[in-house]
N, C-alpha and C. Protein backbone atom coordinates (compact mmCIF):
# COMPACT_ATOMS: atom_id res chain seq x y z
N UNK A 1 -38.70 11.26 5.56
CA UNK A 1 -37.42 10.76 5.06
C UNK A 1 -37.34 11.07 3.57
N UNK A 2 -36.37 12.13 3.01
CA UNK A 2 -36.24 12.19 1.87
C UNK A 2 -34.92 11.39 1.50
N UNK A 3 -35.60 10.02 0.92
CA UNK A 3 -34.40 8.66 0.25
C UNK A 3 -33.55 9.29 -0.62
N UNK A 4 -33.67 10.10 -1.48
CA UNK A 4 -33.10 10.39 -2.23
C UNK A 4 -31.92 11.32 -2.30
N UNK A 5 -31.91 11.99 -0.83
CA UNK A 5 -30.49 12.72 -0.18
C UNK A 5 -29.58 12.34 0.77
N UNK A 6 -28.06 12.30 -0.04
CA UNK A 6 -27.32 11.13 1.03
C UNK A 6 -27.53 12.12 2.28
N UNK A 7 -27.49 13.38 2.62
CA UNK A 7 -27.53 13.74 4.20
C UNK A 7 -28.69 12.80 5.49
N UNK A 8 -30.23 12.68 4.19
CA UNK A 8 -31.17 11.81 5.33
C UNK A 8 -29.97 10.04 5.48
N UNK A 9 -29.63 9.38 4.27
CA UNK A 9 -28.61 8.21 4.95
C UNK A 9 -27.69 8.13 6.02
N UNK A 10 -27.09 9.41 5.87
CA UNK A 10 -25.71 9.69 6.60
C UNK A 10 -26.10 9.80 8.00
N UNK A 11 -27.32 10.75 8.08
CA UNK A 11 -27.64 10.85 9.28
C UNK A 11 -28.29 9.81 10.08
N UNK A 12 -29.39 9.16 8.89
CA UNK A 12 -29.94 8.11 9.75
C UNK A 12 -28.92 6.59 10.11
N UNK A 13 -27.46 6.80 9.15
CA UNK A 13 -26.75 5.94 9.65
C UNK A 13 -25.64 6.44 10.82
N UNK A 14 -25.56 7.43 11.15
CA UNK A 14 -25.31 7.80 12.85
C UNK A 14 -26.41 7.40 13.68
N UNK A 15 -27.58 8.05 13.76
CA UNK A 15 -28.58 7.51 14.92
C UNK A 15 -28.72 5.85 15.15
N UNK A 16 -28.75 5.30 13.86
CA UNK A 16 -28.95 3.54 13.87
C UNK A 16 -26.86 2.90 14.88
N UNK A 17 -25.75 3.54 14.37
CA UNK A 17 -25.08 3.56 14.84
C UNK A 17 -25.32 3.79 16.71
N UNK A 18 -25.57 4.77 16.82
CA UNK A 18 -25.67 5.31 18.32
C UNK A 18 -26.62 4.40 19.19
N UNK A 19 -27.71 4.08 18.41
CA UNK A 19 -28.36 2.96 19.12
C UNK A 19 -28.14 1.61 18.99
N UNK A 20 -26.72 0.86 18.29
CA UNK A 20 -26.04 -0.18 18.37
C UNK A 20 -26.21 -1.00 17.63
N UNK A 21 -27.17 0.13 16.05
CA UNK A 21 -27.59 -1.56 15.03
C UNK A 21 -26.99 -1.02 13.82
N UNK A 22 -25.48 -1.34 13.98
CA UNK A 22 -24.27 -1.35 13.21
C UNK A 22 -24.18 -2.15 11.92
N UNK A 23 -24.90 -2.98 11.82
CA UNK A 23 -25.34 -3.62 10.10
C UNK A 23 -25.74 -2.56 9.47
N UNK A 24 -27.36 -1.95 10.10
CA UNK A 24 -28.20 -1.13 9.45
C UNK A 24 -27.40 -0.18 9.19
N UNK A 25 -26.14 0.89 10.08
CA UNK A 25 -25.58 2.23 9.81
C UNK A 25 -25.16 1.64 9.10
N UNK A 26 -24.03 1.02 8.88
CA UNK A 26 -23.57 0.59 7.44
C UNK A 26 -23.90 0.92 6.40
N UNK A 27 -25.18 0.13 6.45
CA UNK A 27 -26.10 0.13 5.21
C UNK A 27 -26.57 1.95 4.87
N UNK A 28 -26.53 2.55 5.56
CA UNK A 28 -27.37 3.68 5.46
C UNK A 28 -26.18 4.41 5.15
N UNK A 29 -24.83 4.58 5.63
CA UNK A 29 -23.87 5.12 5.26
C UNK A 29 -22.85 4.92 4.24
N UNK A 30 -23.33 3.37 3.03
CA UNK A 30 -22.67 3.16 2.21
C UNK A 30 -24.00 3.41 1.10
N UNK A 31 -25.00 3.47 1.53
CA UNK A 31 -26.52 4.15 0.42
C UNK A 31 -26.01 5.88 0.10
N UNK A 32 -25.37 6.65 1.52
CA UNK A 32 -25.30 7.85 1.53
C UNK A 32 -24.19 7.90 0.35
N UNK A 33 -23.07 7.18 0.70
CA UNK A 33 -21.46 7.34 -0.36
C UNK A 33 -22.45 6.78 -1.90
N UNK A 34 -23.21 6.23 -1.91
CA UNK A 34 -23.59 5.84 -3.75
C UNK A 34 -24.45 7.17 -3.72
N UNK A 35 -24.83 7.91 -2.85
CA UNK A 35 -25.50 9.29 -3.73
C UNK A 35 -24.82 10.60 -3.49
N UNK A 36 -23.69 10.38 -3.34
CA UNK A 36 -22.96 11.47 -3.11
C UNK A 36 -21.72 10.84 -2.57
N UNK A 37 -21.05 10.18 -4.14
CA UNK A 37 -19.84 10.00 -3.66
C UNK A 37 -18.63 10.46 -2.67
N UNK A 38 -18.30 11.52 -3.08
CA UNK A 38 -17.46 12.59 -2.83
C UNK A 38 -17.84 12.97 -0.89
N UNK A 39 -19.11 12.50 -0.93
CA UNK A 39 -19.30 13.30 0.83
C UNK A 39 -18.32 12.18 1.87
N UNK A 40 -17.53 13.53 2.18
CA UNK A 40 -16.17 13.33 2.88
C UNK A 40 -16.86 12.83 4.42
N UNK A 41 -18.22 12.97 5.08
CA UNK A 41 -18.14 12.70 6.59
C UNK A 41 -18.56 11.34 6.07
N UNK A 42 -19.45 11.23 4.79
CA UNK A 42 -20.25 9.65 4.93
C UNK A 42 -19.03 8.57 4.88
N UNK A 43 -18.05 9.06 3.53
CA UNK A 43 -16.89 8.38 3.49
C UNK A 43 -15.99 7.94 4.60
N UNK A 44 -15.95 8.83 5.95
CA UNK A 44 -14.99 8.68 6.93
C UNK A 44 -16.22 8.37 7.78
N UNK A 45 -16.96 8.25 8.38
CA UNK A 45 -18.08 7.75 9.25
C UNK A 45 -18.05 5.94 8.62
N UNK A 46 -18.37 5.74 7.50
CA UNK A 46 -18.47 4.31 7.23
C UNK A 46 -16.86 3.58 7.35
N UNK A 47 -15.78 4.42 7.09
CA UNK A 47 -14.35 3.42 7.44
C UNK A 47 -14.32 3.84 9.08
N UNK A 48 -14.60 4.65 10.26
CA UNK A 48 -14.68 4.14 11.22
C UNK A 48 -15.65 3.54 11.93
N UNK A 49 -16.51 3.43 11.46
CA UNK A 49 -17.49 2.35 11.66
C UNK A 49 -17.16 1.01 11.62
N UNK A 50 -16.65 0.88 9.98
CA UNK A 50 -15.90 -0.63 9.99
C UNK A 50 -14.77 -1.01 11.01
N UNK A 51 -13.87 0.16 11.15
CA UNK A 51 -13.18 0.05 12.41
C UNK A 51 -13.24 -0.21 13.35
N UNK A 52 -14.03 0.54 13.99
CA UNK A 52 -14.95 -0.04 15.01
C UNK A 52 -15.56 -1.62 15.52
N UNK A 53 -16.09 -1.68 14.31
CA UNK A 53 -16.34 -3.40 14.17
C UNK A 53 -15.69 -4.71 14.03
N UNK A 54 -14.78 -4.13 14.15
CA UNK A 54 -13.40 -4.89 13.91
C UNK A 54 -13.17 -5.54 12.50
N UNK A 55 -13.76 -4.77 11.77
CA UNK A 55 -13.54 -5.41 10.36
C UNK A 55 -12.54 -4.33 9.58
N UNK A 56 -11.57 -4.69 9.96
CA UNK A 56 -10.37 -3.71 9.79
C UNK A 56 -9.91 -3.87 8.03
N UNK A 57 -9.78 -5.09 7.12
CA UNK A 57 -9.78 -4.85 6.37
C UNK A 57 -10.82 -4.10 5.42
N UNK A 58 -12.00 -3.85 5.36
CA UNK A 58 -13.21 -3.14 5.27
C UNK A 58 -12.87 -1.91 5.29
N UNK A 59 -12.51 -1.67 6.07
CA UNK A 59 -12.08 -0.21 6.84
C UNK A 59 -11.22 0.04 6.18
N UNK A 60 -10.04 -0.36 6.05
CA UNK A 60 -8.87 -0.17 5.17
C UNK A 60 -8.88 0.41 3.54
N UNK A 61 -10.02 -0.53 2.77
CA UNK A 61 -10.40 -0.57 1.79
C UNK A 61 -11.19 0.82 1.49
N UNK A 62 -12.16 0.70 2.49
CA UNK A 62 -13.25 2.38 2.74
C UNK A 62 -12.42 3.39 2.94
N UNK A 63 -11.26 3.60 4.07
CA UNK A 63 -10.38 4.58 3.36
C UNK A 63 -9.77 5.33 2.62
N UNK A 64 -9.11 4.12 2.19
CA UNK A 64 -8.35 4.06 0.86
C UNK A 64 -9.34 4.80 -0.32
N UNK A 65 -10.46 4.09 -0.75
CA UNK A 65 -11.36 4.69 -1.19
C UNK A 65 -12.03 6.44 -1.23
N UNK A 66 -11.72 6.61 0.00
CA UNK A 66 -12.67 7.41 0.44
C UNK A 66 -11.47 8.55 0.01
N UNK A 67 -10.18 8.04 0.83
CA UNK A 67 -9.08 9.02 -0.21
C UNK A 67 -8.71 9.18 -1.26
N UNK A 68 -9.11 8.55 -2.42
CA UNK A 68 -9.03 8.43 -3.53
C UNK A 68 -9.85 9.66 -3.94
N UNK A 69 -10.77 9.45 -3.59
CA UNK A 69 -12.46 10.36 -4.02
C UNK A 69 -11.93 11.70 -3.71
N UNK A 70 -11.38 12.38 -2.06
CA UNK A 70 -11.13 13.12 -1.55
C UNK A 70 -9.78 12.84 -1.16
N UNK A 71 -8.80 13.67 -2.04
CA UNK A 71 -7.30 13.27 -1.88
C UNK A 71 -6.54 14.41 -1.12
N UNK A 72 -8.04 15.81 -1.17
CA UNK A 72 -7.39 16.78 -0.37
C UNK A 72 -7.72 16.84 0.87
N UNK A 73 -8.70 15.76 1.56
CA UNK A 73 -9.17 16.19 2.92
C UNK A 73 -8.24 15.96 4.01
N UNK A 74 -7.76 16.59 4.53
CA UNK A 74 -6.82 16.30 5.60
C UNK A 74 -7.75 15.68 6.44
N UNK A 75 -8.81 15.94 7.00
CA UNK A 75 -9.45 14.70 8.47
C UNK A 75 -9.46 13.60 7.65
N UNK A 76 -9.34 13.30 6.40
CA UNK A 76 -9.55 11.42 5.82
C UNK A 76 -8.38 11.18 6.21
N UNK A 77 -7.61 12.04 6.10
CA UNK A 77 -6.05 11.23 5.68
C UNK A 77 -5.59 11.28 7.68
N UNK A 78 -5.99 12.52 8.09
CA UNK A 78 -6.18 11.82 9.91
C UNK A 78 -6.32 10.92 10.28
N UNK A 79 -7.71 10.62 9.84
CA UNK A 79 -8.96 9.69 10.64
C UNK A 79 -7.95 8.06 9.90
N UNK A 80 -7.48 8.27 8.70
CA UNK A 80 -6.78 6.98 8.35
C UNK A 80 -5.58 6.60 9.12
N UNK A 81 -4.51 7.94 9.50
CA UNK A 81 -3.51 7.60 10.42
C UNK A 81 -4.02 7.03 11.61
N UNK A 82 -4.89 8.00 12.09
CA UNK A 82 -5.49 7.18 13.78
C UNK A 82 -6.19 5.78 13.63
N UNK A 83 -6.41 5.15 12.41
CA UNK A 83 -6.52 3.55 12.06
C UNK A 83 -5.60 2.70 12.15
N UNK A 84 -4.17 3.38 11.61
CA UNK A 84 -2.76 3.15 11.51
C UNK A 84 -2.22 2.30 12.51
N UNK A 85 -2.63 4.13 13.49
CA UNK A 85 -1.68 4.01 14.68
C UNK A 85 -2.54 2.95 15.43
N UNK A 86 -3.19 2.82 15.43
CA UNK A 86 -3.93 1.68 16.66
C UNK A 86 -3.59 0.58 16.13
N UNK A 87 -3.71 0.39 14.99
CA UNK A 87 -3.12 -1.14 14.83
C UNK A 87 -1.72 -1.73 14.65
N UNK A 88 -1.06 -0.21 15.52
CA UNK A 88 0.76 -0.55 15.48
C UNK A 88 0.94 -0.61 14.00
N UNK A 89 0.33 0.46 12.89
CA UNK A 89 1.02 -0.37 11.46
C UNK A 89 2.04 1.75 11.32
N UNK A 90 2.62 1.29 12.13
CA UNK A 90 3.17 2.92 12.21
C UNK A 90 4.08 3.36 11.23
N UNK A 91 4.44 2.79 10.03
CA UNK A 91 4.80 3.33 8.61
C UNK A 91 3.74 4.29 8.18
N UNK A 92 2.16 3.56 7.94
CA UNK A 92 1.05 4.13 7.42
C UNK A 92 0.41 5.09 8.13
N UNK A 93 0.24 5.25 9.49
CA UNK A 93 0.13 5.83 10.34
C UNK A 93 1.22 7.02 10.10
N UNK A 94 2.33 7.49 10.31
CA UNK A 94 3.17 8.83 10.23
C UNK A 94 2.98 9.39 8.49
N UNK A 95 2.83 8.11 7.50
CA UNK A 95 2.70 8.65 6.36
C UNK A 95 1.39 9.62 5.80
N UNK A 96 0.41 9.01 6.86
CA UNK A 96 -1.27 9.75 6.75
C UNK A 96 -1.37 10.95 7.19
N UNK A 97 -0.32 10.88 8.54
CA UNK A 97 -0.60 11.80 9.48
C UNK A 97 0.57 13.03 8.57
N UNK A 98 1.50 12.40 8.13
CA UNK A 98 2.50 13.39 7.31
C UNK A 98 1.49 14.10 6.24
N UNK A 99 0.81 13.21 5.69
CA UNK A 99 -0.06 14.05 4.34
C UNK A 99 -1.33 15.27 4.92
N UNK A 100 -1.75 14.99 6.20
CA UNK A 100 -2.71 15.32 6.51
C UNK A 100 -2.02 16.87 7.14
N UNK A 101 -0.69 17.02 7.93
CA UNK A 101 -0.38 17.71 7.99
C UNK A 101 0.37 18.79 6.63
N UNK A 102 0.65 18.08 5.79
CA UNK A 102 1.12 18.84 4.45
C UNK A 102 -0.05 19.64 3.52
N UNK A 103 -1.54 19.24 4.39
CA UNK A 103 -2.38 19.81 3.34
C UNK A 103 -3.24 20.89 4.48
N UNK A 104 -3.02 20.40 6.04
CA UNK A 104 -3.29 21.96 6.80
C UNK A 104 -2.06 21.90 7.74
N UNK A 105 -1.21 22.87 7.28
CA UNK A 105 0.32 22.55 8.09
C UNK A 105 -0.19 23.74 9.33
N UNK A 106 -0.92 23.89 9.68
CA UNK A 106 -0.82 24.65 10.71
C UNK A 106 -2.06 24.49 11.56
N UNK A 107 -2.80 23.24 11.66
CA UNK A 107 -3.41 22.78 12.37
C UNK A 107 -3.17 21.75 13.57
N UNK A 108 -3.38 22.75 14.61
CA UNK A 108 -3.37 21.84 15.88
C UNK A 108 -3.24 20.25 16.35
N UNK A 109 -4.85 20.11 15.84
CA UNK A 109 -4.87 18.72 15.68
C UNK A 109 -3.95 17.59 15.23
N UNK A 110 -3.55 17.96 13.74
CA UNK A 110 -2.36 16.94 13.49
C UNK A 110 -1.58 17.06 13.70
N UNK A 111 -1.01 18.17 13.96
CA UNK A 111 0.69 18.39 14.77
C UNK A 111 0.10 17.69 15.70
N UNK A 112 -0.40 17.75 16.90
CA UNK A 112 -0.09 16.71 18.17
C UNK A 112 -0.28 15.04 17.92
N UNK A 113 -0.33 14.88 16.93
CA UNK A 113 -0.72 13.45 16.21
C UNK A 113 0.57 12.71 15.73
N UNK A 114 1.38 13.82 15.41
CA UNK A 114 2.34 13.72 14.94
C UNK A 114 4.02 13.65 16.01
């Protein structure tokens, strides 16, 4: 385990995820975002995680965040609409999914999202 690279966190907070001990990924995927802010999967892995957990404001916040950091990634600004849309908040949801398509307008994926 090299501690000192968010990829060993990120990753070891998927496997701890996959085997159902969702405190620990957490933990391992918000260690990964303090050593490498900017890493766009740790950032979107830890807000659907919180999602997941039903700690939706968490999630909200880790987003938000995570788009801040990365304002050009179209999968953040996805992965935030498909938060949106599940929780019926469908202003924020078409507005994510609008940005996400304005920054790859010719991707599959968010056109059918849309």
């Amino acid at each position: 385990l090299a501690p000192g690279l968010a990829v060993t966190h990120s990753n070891l907070g998927d496997t701890l995820a996959q085997f159902g001990e969702f405190s620990e990924a957490i933990d391992e995927l918000r260690r990964a975002i303090q050593l490498a802010p900017n890493n766009g999967y740790a950032n979107r892995a830890l807000a659907q995680l919180l999602a997941q957990q039903g700690r939706d404001a968490e999630a909200e916040a880790a987003f938000t965040e995570a788009i801040r950091r990365r304002p050009m990634d179209w999968l953040l600004h996805s992965a935030s609409g498909s938060f949106y849309l599940v929780r019926k908040r469908l202003p924020e949801a078409e507005a994510a999914f609008l940005k996400a398509r304005e920054l790859t307008p010719d991707n599959n994926i968010v056109l059918r999202l849309l």
